[in-house]
N, C-alpha and C. Protein backbone atom coordinates (compact mmCIF):
# COMPACT_ATOMS: atom_id res chain seq x y z
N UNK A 1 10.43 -3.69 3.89
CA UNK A 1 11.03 -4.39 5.01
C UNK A 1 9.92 -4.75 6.00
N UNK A 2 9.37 -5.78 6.57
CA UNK A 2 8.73 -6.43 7.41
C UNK A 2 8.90 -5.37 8.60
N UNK A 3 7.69 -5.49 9.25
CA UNK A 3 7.86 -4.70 10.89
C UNK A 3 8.91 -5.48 11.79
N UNK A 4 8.79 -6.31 11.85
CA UNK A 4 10.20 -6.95 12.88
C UNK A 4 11.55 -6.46 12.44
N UNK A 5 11.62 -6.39 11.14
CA UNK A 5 12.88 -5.96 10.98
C UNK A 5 13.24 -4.87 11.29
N UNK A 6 12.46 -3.66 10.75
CA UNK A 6 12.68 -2.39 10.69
C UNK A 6 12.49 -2.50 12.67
N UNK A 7 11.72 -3.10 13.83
CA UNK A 7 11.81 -2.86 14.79
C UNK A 7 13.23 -3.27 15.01
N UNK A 8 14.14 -4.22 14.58
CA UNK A 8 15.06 -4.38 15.17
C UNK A 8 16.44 -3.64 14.71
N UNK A 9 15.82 -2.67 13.82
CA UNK A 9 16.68 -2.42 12.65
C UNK A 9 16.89 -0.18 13.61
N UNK A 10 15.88 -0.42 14.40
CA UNK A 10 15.19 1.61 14.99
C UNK A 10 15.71 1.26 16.11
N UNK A 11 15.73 -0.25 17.01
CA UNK A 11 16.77 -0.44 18.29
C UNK A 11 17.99 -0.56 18.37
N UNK A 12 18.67 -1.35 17.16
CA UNK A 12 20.12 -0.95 16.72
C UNK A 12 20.33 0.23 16.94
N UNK A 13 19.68 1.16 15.91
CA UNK A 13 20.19 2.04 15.75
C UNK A 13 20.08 3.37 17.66
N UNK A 14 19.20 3.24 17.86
CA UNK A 14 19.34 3.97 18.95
C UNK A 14 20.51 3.29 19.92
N UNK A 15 20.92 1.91 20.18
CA UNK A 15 21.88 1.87 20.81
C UNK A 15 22.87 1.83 20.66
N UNK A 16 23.41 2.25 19.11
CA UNK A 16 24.47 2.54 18.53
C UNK A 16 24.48 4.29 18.87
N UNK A 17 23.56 4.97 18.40
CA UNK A 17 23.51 6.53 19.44
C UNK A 17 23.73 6.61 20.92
N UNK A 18 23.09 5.43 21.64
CA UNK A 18 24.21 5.56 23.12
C UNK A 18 25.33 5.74 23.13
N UNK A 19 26.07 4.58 22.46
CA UNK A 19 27.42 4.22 22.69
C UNK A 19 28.17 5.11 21.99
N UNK A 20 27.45 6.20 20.68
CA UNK A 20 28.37 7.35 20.38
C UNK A 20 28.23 8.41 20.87
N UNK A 21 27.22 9.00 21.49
CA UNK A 21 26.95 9.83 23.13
C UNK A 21 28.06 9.95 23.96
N UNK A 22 28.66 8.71 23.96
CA UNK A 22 29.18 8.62 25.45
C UNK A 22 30.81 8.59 24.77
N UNK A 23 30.64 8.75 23.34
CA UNK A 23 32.46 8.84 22.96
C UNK A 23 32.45 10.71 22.89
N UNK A 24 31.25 11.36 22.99
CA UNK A 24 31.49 12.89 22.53
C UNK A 24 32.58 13.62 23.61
N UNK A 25 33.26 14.42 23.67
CA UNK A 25 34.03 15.26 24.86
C UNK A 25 33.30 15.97 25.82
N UNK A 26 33.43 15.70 26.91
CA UNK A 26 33.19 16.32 28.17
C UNK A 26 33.32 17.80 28.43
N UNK A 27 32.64 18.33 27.26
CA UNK A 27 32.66 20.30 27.35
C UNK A 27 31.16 20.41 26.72
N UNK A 28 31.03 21.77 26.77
CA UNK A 28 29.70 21.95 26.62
C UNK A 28 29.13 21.72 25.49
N UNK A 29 29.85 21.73 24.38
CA UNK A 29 29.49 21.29 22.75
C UNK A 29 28.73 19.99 23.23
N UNK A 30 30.05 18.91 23.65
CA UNK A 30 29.37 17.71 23.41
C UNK A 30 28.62 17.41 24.32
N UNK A 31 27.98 17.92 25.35
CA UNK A 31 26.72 17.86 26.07
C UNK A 31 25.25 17.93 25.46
N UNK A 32 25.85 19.27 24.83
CA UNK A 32 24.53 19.86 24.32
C UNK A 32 24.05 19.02 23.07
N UNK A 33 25.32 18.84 22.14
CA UNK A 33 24.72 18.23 21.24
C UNK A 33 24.66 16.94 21.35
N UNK A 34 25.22 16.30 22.55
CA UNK A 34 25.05 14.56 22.72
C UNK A 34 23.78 14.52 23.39
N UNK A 35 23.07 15.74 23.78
CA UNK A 35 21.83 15.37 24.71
C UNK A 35 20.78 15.30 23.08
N UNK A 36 21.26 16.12 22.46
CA UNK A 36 19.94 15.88 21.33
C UNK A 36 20.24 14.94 20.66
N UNK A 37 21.38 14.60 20.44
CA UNK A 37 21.47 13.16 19.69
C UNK A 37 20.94 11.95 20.40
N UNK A 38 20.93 11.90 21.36
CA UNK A 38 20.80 11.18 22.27
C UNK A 38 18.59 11.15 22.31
N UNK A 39 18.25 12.33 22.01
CA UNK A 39 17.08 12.45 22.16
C UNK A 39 15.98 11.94 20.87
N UNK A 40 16.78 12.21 20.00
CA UNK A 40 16.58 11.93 18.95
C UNK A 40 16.75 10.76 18.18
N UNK A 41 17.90 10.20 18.29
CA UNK A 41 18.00 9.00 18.02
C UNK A 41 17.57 7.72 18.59
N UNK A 42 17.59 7.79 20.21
CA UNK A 42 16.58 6.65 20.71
C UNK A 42 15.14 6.87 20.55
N UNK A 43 14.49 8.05 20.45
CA UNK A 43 13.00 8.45 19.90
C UNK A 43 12.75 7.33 18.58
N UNK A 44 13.40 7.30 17.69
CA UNK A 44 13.28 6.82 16.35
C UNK A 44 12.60 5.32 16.58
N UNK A 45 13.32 4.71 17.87
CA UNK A 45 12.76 3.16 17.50
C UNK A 45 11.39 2.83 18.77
N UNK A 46 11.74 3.89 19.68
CA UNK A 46 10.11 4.05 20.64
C UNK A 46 8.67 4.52 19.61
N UNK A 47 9.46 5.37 18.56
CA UNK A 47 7.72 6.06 17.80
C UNK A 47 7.31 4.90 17.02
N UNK A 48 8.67 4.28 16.30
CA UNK A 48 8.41 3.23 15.81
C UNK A 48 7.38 2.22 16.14
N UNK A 49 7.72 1.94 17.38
CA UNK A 49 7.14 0.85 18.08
C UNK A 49 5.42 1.38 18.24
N UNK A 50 5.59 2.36 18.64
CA UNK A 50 4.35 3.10 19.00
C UNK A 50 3.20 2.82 17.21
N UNK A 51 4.02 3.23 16.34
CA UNK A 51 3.16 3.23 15.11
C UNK A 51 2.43 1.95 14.64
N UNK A 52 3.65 0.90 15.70
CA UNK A 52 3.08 -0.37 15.24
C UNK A 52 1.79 -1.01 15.90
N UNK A 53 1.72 -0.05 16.64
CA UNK A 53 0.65 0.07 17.81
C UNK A 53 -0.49 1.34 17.21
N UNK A 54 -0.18 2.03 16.04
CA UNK A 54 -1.20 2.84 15.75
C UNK A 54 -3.40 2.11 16.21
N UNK A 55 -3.62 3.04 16.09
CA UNK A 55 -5.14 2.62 16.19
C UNK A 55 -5.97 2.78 14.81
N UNK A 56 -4.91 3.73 14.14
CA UNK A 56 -6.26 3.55 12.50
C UNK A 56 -4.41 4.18 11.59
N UNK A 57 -5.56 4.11 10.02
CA UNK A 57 -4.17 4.47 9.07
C UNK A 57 -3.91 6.30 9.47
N UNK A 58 -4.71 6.98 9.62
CA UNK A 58 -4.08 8.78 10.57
C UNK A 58 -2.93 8.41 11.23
N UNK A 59 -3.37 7.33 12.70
CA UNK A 59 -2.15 7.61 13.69
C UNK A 59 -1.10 7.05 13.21
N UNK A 60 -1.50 5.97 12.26
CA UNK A 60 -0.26 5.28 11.78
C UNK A 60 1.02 6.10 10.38
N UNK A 61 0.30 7.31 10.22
CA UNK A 61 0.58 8.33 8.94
C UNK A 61 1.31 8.99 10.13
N UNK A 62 0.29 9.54 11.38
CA UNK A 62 0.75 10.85 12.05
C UNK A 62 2.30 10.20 12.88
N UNK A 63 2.46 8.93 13.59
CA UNK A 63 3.61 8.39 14.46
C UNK A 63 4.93 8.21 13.15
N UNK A 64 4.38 7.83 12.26
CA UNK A 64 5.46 7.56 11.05
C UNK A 64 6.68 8.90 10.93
N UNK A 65 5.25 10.00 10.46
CA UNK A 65 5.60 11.07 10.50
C UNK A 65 6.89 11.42 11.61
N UNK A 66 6.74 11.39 12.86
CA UNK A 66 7.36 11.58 13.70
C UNK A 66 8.93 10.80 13.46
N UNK A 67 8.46 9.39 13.51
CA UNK A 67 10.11 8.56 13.26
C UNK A 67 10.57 9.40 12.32
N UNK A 68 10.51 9.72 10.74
CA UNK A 68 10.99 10.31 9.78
C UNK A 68 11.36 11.53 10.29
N UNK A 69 10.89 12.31 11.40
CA UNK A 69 11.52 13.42 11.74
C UNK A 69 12.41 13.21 12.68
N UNK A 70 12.77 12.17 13.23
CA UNK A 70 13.38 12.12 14.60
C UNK A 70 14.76 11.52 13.93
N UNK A 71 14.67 10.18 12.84
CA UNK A 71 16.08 9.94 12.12
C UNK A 71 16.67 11.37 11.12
N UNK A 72 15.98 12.10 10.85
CA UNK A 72 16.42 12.99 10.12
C UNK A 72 16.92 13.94 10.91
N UNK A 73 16.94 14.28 12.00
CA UNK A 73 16.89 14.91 13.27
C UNK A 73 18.32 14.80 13.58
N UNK A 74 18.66 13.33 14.14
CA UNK A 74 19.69 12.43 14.16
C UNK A 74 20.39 12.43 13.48
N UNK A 75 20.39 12.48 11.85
CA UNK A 75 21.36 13.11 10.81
C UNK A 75 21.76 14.01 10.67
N UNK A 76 21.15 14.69 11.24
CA UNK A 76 21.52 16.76 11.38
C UNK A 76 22.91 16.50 12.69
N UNK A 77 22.51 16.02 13.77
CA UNK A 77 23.21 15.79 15.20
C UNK A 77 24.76 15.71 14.49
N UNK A 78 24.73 14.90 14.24
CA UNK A 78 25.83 13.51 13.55
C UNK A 78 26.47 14.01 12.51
N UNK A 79 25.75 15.32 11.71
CA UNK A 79 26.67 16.04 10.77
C UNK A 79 27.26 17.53 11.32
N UNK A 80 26.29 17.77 12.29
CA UNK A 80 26.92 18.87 12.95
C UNK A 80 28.29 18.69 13.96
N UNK A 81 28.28 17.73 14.59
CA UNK A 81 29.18 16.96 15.36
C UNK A 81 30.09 17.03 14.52
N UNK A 82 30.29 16.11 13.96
CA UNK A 82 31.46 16.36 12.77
C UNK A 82 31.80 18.02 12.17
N UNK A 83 31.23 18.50 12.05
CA UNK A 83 31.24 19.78 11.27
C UNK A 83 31.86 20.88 12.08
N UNK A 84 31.73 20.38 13.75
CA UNK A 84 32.18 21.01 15.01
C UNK A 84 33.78 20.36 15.17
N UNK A 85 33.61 19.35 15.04
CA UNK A 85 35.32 18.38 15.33
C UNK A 85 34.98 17.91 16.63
N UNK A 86 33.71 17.43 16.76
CA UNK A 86 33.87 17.06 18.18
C UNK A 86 33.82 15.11 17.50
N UNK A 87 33.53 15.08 16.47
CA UNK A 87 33.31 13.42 15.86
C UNK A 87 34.19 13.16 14.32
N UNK A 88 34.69 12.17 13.95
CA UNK A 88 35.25 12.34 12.50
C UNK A 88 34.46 11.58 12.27
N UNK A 89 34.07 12.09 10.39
CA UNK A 89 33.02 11.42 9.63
C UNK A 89 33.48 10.04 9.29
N UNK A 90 34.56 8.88 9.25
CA UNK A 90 34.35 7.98 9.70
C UNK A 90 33.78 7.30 10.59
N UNK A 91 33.82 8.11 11.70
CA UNK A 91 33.35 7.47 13.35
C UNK A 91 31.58 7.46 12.95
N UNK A 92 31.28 8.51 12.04
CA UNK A 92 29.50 8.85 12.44
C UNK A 92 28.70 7.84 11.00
N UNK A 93 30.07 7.50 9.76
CA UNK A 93 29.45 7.29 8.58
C UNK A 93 28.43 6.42 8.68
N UNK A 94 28.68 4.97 9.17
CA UNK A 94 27.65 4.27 9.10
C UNK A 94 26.71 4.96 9.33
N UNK A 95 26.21 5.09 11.02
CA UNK A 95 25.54 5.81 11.64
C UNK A 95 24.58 6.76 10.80
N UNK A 96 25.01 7.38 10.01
CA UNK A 96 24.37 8.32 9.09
C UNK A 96 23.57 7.83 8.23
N UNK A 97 24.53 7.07 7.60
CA UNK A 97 23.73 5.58 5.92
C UNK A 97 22.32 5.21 7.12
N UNK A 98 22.50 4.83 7.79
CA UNK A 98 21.63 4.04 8.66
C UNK A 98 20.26 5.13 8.79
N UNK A 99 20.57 6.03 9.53
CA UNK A 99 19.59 7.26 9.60
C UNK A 99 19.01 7.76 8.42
N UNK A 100 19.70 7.98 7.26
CA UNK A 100 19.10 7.80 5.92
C UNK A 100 18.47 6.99 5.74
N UNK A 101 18.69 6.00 5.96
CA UNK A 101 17.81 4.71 5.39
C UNK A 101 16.57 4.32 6.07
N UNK A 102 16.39 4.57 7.37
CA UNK A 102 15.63 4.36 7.93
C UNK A 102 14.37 5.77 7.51
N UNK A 103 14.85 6.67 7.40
CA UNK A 103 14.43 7.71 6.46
C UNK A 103 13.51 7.73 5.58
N UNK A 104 13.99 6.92 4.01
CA UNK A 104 13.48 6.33 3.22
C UNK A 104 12.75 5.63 3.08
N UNK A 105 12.66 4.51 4.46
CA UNK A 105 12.26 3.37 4.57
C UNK A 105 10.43 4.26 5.61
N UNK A 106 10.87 4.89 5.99
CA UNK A 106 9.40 5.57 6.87
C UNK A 106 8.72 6.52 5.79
N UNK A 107 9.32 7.04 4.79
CA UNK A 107 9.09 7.84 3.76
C UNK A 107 8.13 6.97 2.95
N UNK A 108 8.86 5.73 2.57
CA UNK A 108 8.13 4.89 1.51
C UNK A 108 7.10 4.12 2.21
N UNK A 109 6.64 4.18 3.82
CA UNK A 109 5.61 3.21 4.53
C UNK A 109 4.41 4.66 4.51
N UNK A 110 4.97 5.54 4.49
CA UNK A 110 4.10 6.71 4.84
C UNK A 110 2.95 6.88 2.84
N UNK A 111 3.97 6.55 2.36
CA UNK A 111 3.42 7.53 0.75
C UNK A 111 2.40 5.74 0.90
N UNK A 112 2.64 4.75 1.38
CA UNK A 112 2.25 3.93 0.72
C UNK A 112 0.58 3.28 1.89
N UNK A 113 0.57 3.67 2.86
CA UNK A 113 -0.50 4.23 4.05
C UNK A 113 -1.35 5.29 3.26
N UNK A 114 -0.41 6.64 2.57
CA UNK A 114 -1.29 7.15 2.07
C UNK A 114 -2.58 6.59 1.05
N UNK A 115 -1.30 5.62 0.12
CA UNK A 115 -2.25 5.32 -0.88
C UNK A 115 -2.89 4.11 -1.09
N UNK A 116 -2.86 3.58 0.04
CA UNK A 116 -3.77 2.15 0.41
C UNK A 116 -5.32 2.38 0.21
N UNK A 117 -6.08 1.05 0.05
CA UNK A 117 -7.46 1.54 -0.23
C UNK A 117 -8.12 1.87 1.39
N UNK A 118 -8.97 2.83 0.76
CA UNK A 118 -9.86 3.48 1.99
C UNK A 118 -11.08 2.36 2.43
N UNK A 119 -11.17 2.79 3.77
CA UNK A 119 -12.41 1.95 3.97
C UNK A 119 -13.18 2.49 3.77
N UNK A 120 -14.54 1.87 3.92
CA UNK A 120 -15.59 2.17 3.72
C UNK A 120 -16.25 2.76 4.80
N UNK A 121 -16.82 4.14 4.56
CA UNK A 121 -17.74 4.41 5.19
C UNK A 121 -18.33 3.45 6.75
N UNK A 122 -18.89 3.71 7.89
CA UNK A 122 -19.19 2.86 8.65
C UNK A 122 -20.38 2.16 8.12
N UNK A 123 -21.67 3.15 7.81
CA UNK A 123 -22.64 2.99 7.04
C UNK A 123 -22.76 2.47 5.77
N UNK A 124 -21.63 1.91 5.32
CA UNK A 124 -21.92 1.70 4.08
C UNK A 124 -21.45 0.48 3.77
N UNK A 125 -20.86 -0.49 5.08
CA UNK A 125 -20.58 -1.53 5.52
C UNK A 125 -21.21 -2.85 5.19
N UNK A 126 -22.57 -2.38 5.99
CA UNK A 126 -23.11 -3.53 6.00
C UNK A 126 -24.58 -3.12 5.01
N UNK A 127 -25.19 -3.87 4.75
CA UNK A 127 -26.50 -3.55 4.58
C UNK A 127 -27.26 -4.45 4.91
N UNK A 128 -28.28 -3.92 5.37
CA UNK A 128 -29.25 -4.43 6.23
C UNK A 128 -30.39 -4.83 5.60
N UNK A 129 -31.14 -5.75 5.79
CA UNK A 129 -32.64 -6.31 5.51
C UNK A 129 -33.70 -6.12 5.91
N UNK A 130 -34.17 -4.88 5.54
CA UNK A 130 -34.96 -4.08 6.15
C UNK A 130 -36.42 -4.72 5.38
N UNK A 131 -37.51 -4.49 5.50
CA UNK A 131 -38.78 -5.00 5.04
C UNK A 131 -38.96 -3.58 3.90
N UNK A 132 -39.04 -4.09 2.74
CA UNK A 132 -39.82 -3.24 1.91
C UNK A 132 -38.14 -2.58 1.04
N UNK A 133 -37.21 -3.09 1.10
CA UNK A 133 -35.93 -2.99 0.41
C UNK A 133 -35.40 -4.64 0.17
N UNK A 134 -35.01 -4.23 -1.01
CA UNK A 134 -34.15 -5.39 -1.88
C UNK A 134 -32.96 -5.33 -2.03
C-alpha cells in the first residue's frame, strides 16, 4: 500500500477510536479503558506519520515498530471492551479487521526495510583519484 494511503488509512482509523471513546459508559471501566484506547489508537497514525519522516532505515524499522505495537495495543482495548460488556462485538468488528490490518500491513513494511539492500559503507562510496592508485 503506498504511504498516502496507509497515512490516510492510521487517520481513519484513529478517528473512528474517538468517536468509539465517546460511545463507552460513564463508570470507571469505560474511562479507564477508553483512555487507553483512546491512547493507543490515535498513536497509530502520529508514529506513522513520524516513520514517514524517519532519518535512516533503524528509525524507520524502530517508529514502524512502535505503530505495530500501538494497533495491536488497540486490538487488545477493543477486545477487552467487549469481553467486559461495556461494547458489542458488532459495534468494535470493523474497528478490529482494521487494527489487524494495519498490523500486517506495518509487519510486512518492517520484514521488508529489513531486507532491502544495505548501503554502502561511507568509505566505500566514492573512490577517489589519488596519485599513484588506479
Amino acid at each position: 500500500m503506498p504511504t498516502g494511503q496507509l497515512k490516510v488509512l492510521t487517520k481513519a482509523f484513529a478517528l473512528a477510536i474517538v468517536r468509539l471513546v465517546d460511545e463507552l459508559p460513564n463508570r470507571r471501566a469505560g474511562w479507564v479503558i477508553g483512555d487507553q484506547l483512546m491512547r493507543s489508537g490515535t498513536s497509530v497514525g502520529a508514529n506513522y506519520r513520524s516513520a514517514c519522516r524517519a532519518r535512516s532505515r533503524r528509525d524507520f524499522i524502530a517508529k514502524m515498530g512502535i505503530v505495530e505495537e500501538e494497533a495491536d495495543e488497540s486490538d487488545y482495548w477493543m477486545e477487552l471492551a467487549v469481553d467486559a460488556g461495556l461494547l458489542t462485538v458488532q459495534r468494535v468488528e470493523q474497528l478490529r479487521d482494521d487494527a489487524q490490518h494495519i498490523v500486517a500491513m506495518t509487519v510486512l513494511s518492517i520484514r521488508r526495510a529489513r531486507e532491502g539492500p544495505r548501503s554502502a559503507p561511507h568509505a566505500t562510496r566514492r573512490t577517489l583519484n589519488l596519485p599513484g592508485r588506479n
